[in-house]
N, C-alpha and C. Protein backbone atom coordinates (compact mmCIF):
# COMPACT_ATOMS: atom_id res chain seq x y z
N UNK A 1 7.80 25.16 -5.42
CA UNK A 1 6.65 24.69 -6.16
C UNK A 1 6.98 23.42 -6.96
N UNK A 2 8.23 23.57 -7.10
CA UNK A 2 8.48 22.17 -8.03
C UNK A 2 8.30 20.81 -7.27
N UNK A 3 9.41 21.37 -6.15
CA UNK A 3 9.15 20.20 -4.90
C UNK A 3 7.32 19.27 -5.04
N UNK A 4 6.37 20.31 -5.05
CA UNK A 4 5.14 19.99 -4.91
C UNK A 4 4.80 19.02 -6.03
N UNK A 5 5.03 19.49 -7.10
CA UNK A 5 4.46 19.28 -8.56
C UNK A 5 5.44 17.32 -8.34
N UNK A 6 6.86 17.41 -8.19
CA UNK A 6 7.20 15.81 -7.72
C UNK A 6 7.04 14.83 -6.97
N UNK A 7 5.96 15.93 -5.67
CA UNK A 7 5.27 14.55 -4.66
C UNK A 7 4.38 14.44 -5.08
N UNK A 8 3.50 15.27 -6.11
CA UNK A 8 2.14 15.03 -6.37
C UNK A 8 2.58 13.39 -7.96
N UNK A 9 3.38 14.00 -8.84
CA UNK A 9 3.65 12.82 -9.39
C UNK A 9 4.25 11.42 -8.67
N UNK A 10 4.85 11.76 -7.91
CA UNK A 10 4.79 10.68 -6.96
C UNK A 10 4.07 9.87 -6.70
N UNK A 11 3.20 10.10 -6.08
CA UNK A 11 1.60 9.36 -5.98
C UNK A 11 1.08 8.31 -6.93
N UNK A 12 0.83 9.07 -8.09
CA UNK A 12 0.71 8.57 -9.13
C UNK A 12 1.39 7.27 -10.05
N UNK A 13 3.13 7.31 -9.38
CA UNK A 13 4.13 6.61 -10.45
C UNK A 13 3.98 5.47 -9.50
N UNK A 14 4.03 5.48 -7.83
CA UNK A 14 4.24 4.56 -6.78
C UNK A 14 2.88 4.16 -7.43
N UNK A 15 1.44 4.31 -7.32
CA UNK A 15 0.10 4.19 -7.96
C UNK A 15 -0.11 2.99 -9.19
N UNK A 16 0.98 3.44 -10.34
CA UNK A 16 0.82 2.91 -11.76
C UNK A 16 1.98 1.58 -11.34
N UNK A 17 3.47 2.06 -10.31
CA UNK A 17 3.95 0.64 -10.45
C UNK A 17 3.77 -0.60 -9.77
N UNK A 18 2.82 -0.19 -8.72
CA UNK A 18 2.07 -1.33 -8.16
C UNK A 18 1.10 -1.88 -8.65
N UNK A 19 -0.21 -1.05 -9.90
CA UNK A 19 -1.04 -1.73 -10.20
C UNK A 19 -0.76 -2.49 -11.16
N UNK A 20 0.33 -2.11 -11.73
CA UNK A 20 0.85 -2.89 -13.44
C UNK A 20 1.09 -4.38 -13.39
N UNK A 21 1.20 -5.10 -11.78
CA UNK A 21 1.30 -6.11 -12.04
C UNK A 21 0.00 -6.73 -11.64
N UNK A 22 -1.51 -6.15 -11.62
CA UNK A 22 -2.31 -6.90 -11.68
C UNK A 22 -2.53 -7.16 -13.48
N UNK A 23 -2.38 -6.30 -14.09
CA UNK A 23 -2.16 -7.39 -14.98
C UNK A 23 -1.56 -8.85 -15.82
N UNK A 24 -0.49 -8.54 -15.28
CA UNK A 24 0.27 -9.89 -15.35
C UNK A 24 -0.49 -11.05 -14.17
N UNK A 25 -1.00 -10.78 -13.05
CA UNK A 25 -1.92 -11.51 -12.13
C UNK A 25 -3.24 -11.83 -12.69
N UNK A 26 -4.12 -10.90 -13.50
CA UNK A 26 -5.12 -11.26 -14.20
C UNK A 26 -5.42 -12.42 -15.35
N UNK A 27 -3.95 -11.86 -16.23
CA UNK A 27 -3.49 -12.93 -16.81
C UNK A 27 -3.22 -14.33 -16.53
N UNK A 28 -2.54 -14.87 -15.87
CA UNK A 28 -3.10 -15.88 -15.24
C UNK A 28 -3.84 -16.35 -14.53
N UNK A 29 -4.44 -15.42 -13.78
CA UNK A 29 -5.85 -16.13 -13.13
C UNK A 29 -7.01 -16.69 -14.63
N UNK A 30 -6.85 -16.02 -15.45
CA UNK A 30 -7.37 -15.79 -16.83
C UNK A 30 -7.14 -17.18 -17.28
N UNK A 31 -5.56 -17.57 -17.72
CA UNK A 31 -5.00 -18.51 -17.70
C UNK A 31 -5.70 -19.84 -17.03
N UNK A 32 -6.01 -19.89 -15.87
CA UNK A 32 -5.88 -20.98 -14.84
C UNK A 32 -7.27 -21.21 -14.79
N UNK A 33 -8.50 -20.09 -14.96
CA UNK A 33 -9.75 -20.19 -15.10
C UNK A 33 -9.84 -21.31 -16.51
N UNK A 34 -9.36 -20.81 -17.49
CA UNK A 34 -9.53 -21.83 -18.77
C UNK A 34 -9.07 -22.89 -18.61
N UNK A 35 -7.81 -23.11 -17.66
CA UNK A 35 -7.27 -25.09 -17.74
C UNK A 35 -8.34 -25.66 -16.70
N UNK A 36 -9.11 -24.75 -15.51
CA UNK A 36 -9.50 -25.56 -14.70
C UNK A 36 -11.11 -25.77 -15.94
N UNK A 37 -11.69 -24.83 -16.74
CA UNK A 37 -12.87 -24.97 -17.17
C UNK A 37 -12.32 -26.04 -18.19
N UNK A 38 -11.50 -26.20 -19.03
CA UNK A 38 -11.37 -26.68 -20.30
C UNK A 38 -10.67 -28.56 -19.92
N UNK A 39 -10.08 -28.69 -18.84
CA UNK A 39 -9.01 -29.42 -18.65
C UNK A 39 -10.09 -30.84 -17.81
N UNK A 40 -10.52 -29.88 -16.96
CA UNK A 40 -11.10 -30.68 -15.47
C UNK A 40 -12.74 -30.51 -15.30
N UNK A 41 -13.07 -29.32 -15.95
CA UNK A 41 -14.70 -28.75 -16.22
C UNK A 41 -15.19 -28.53 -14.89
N UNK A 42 -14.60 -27.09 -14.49
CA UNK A 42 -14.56 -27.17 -13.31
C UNK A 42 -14.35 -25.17 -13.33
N UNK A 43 -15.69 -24.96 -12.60
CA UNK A 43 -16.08 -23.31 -13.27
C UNK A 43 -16.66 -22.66 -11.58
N UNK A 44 -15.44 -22.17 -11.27
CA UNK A 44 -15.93 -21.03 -10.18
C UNK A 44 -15.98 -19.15 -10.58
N UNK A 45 -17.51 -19.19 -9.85
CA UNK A 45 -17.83 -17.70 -10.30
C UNK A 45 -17.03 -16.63 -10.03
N UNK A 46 -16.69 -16.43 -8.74
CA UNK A 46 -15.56 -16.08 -8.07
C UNK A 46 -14.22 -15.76 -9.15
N UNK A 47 -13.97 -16.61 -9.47
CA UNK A 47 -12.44 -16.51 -9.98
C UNK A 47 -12.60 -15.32 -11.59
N UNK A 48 -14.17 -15.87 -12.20
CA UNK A 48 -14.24 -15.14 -13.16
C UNK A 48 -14.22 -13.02 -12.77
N UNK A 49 -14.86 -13.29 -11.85
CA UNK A 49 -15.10 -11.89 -11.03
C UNK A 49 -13.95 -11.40 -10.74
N UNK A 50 -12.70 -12.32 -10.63
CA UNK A 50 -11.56 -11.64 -9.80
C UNK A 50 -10.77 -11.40 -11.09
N UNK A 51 -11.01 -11.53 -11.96
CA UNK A 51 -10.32 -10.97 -13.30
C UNK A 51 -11.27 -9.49 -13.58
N UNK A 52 -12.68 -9.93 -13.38
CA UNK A 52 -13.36 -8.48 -13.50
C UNK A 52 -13.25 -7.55 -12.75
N UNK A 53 -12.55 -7.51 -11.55
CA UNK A 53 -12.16 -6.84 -10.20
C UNK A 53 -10.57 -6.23 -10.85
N UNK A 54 -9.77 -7.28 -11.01
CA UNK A 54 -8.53 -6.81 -11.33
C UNK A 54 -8.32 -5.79 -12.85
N UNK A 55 -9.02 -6.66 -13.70
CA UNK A 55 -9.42 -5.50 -15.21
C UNK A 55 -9.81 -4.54 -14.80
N UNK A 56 -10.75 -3.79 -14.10
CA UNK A 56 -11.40 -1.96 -13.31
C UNK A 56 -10.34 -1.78 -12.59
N UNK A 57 -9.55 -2.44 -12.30
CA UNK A 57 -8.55 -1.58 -11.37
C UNK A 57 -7.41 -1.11 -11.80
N UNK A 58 -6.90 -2.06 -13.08
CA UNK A 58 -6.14 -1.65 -14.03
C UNK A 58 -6.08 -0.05 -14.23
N UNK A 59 -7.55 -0.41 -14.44
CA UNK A 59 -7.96 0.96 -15.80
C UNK A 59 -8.21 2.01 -14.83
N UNK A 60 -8.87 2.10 -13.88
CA UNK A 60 -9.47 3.00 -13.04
C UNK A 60 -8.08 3.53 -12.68
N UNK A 61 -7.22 2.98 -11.63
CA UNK A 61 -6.13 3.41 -10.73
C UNK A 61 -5.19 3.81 -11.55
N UNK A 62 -5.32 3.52 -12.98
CA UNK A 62 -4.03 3.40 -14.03
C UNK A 62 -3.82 4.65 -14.34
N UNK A 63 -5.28 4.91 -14.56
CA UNK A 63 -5.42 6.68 -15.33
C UNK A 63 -4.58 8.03 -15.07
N UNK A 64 -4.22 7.75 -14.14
CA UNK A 64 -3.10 8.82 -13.56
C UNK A 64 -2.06 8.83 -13.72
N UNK A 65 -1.95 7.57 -13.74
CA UNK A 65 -0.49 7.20 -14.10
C UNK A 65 -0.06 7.24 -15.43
N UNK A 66 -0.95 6.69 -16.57
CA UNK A 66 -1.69 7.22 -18.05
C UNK A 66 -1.16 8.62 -18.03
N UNK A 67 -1.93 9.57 -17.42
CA UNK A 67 -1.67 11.00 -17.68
C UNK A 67 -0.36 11.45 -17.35
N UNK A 68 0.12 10.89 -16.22
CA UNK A 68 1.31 11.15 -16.17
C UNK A 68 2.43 11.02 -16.70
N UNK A 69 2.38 9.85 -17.54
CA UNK A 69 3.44 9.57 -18.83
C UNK A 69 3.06 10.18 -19.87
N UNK A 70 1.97 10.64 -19.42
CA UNK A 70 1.32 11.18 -21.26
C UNK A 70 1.20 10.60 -22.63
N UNK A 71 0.67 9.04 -22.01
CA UNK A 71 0.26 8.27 -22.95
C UNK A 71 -1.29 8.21 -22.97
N UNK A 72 -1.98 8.78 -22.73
CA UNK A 72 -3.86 9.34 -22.58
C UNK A 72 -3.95 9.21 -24.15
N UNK A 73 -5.04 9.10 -24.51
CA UNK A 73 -5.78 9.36 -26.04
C UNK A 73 -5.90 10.67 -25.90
N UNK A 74 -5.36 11.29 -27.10
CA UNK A 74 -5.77 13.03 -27.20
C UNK A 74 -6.03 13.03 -28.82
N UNK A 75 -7.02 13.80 -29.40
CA UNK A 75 -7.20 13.76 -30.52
C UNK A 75 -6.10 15.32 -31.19
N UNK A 76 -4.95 14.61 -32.02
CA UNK A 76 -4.12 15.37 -32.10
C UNK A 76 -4.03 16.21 -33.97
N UNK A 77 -5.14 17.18 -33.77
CA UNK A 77 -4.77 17.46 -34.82
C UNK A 77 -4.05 18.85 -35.03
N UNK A 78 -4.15 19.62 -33.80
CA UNK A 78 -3.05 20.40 -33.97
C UNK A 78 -1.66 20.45 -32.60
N UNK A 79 -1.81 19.63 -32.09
CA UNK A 79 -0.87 19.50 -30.32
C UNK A 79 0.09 18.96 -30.90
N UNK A 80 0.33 17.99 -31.87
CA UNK A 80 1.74 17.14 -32.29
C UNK A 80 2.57 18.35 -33.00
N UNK A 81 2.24 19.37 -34.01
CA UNK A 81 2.86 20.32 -34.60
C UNK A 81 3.07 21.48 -33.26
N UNK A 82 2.53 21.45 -32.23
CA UNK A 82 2.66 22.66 -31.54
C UNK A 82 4.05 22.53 -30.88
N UNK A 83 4.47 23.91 -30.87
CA UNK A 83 5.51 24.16 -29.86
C UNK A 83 5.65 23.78 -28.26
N UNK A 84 6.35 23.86 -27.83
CA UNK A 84 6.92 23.32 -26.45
C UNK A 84 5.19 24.28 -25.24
N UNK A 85 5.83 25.91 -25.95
CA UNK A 85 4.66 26.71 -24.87
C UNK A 85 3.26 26.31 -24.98
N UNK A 86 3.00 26.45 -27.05
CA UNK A 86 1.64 25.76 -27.47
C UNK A 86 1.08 24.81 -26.51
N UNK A 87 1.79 23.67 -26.14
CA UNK A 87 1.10 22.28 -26.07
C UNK A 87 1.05 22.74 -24.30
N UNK A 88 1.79 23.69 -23.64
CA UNK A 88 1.61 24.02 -22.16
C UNK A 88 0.34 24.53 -21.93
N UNK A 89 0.38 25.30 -23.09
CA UNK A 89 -1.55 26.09 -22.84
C UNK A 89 -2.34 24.92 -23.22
N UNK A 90 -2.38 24.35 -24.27
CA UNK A 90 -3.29 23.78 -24.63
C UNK A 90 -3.64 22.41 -23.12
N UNK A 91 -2.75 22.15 -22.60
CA UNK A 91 -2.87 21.28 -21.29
C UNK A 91 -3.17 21.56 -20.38
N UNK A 92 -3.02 23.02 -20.34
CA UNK A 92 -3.31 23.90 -19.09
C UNK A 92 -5.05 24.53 -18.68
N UNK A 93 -5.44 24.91 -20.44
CA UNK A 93 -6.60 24.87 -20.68
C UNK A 93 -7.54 23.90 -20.40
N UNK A 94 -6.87 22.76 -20.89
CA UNK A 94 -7.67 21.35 -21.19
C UNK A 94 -7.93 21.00 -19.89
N UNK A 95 -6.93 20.74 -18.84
CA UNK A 95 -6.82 20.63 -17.68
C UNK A 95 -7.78 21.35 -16.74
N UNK A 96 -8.04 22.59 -16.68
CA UNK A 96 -8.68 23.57 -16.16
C UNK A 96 -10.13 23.90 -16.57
N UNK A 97 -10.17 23.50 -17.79
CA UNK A 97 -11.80 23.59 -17.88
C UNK A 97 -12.36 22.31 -18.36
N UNK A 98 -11.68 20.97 -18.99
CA UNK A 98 -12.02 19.77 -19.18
C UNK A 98 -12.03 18.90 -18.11
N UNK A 99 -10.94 18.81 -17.89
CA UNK A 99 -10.17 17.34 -16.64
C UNK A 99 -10.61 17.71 -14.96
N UNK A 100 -10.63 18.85 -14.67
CA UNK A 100 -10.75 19.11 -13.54
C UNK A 100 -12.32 18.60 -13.23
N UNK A 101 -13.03 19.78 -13.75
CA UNK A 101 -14.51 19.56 -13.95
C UNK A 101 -15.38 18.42 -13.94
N UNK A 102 -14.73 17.65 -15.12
CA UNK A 102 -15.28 16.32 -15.25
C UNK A 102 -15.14 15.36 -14.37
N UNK A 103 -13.83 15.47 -13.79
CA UNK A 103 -13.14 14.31 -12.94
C UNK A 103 -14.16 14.73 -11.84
N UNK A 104 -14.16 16.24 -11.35
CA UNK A 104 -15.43 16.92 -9.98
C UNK A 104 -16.53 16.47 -9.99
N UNK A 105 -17.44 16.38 -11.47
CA UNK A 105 -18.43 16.36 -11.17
C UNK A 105 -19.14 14.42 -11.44
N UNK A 106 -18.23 13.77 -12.08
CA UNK A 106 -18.41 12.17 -11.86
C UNK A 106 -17.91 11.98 -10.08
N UNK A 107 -17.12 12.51 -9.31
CA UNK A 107 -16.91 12.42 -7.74
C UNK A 107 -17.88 12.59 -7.11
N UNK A 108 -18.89 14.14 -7.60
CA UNK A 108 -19.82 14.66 -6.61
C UNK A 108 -20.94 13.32 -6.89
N UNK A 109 -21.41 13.17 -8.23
CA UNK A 109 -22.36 11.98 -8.66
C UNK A 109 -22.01 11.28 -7.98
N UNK A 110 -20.85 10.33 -8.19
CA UNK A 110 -20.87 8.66 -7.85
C UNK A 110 -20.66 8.96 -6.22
N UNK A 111 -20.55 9.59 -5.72
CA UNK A 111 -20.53 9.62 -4.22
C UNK A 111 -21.28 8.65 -3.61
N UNK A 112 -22.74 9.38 -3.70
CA UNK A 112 -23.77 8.83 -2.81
C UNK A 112 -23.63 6.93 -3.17
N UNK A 113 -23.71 6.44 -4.35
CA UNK A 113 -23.42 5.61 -4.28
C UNK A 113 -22.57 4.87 -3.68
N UNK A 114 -21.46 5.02 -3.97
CA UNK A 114 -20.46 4.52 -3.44
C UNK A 114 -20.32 4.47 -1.88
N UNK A 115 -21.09 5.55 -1.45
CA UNK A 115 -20.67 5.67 0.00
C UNK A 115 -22.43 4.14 0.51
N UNK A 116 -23.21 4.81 0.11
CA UNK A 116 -24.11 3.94 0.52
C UNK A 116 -24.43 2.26 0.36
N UNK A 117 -23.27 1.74 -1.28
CA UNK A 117 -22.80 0.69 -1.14
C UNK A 117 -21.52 -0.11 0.13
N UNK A 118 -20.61 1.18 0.72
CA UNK A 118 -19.82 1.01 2.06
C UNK A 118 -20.78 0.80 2.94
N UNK A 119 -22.07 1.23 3.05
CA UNK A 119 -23.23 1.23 4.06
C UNK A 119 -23.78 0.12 4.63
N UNK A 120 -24.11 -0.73 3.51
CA UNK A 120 -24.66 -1.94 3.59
C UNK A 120 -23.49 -2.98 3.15
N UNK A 121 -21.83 -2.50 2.97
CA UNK A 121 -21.03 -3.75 2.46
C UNK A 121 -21.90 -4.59 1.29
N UNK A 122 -22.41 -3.71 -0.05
CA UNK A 122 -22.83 -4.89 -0.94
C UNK A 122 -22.20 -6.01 -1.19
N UNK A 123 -22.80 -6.89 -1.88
CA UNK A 123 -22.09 -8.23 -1.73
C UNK A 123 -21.82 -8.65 -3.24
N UNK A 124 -21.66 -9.76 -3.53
CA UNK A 124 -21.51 -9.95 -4.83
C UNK A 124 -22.39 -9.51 -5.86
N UNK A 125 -21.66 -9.44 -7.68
CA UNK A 125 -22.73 -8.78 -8.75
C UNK A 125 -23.12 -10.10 -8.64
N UNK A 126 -22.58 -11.71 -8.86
CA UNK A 126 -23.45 -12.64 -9.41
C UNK A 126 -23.41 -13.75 -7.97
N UNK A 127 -24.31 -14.80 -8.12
CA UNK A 127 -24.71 -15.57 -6.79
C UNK A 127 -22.79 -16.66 -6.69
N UNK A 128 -22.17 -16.44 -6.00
CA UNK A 128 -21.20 -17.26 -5.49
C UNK A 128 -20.08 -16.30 -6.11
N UNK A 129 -20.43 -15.16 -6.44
CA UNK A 129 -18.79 -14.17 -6.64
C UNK A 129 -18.30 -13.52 -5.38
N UNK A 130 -17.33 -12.69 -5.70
CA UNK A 130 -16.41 -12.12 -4.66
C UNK A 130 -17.64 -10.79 -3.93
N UNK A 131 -17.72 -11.34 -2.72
CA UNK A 131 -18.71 -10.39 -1.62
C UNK A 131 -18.31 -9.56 -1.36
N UNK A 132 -17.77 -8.56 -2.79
CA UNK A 132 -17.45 -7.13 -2.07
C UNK A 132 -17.49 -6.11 -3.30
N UNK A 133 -18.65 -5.85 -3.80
CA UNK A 133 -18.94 -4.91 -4.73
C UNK A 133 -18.48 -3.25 -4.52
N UNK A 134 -18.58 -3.49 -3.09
CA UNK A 134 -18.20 -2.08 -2.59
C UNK A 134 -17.07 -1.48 -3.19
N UNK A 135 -16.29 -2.60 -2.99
CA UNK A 135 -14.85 -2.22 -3.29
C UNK A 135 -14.76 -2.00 -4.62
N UNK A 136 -15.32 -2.54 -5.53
CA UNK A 136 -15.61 -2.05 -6.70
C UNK A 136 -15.96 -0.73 -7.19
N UNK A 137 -17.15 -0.47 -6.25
CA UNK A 137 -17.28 0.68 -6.64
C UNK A 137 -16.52 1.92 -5.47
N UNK A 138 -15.56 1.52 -5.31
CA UNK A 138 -14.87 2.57 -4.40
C UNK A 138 -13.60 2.95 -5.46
N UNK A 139 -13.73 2.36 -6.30
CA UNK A 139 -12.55 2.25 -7.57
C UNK A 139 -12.80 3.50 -8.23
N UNK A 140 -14.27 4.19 -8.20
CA UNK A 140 -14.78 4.93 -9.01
C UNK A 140 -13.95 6.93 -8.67
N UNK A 141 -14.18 6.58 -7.05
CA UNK A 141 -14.06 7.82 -6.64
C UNK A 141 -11.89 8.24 -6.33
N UNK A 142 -11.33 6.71 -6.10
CA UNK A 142 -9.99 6.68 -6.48
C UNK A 142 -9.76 6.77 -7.71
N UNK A 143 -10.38 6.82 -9.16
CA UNK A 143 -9.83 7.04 -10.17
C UNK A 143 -9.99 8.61 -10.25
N UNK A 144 -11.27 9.21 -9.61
CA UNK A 144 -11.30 10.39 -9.65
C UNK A 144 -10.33 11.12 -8.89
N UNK A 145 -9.82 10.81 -7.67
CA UNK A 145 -8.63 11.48 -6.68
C UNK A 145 -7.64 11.80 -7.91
N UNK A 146 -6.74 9.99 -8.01
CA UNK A 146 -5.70 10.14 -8.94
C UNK A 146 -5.76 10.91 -10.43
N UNK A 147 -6.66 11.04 -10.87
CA UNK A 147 -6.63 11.94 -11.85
C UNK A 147 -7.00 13.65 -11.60
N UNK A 148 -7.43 13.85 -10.45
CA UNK A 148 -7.39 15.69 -9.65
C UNK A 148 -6.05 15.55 -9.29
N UNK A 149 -5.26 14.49 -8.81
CA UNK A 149 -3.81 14.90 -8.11
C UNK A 149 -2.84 15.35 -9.24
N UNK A 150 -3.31 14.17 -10.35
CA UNK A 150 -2.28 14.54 -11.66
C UNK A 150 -2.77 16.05 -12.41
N UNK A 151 -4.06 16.09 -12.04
CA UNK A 151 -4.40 17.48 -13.17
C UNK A 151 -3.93 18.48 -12.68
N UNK A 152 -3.72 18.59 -11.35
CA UNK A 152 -3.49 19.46 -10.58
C UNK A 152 -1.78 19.66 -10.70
N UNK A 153 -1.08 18.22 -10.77
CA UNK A 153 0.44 18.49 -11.04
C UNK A 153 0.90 18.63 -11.97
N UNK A 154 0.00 18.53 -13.32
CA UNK A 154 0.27 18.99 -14.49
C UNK A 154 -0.27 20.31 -14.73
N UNK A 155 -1.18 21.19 -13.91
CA UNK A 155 -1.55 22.78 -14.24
C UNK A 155 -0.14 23.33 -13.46
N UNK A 156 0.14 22.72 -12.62
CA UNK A 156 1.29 23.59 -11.97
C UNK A 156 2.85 23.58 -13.09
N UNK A 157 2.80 22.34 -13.09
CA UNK A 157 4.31 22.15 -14.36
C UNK A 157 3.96 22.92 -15.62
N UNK A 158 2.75 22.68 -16.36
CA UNK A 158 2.86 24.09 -17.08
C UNK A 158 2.53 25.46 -17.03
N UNK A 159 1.82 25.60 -16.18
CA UNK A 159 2.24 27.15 -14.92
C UNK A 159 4.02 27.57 -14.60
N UNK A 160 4.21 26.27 -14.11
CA UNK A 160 6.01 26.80 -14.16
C UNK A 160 6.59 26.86 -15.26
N UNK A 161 6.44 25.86 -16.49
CA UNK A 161 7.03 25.97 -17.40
C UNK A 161 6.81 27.58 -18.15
N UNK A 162 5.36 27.68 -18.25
CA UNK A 162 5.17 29.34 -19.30
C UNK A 162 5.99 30.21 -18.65
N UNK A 163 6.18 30.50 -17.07
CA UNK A 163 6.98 31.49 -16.47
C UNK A 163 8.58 31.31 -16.47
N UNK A 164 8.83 30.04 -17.17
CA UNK A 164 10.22 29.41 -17.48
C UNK A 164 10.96 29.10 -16.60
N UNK A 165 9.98 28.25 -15.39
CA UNK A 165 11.06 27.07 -14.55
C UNK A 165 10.82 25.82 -15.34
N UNK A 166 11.71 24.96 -15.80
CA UNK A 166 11.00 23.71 -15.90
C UNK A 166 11.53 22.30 -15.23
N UNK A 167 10.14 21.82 -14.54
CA UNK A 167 10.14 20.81 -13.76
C UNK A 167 10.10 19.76 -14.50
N UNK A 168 11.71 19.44 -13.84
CA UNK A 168 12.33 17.70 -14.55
C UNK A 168 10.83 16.96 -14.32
N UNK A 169 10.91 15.95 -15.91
CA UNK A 169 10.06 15.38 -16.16
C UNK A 169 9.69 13.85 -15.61
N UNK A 170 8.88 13.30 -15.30
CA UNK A 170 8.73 12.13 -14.34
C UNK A 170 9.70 11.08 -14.75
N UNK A 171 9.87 10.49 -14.54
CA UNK A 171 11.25 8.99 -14.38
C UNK A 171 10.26 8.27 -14.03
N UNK A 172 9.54 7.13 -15.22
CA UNK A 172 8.90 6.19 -15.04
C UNK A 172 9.68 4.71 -14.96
């Protein structure tokens, strides 16, 4: 079972260390948008879009990878004082009737969309941007995967942990 619980983080870490450098890529496209607007006055829609393409993908694809380091926002007013088992239930819970659910039922929603924007290949949000909204919104239902793969490898690690195996912790 452990085996499982490390390919499923797997996913996730290969996931977070490939997308991490669209930010550093955003950043300068970011960069290069302002010398060509400020320098030369010289403004393609496109390029602004491909920072708005690369920013959702950050965040969307990131989230798993987020959970997986266990750097997520959690409102901590009693999980920081809890014990090792405490904070297993409380994740296990959270996981099982919060994370699962939610992550299910924004998948079952954004479906139809998403699939029916693949339908027609939408095209750009604004007139001369990047002709592929689709892909945008296909971001929606991959943030939902990667965050069922992680919820799922974090109910199992503290499933093993309460029964007292514990599965070495991810190597980011």
């Amino acid at each position: 079972m452990t085996s499982v619980v490390l390919k499923l983080d797997a996913i996730n870490r290969l996931v977070g260390h490939t997308i991490r450098w669209f930010a550093l890529f955003m950043l300068l496209l970011q960069f290069a948008i302002v010398l060509l607007r400020y320098l030369f006055g010289i403004s393609y829609i496109f390029l602004g879009e491909g920072v708005l393409y690369m920013h959702a993908t950050v965040f969307m694809l990131g989230a798993g990878y987020t959970l997986l380091a266990d750097k997520h926002v959690r409102v901590d007013i009693f999980y920081g004082q809890a014990s090792p088992k405490a904070k297993a239930i409380i994740n296990l819970i959270g996981a099982l009737l919060f994370l699962l659910p939610t992550v299910g039922l924004l998948l079952w929603i954004s479906w139809p969309f998403v699939y029916n924007s693949w339908k027609i290949l939408e095209g750009p949000i604004s007139v001369g941007g990047i002709p592929a909204s689709f892909l945008l919104k296909s971001l929606i239902p991959a943030f939902c995967g990667l965050l069922i793969i992680q919820g799922v490898s974090g109910i199992l690690r503290d499933g093993l942990f309460l029964c007292g195996v514990d599965v070495e912790g991810p190597k980011l």
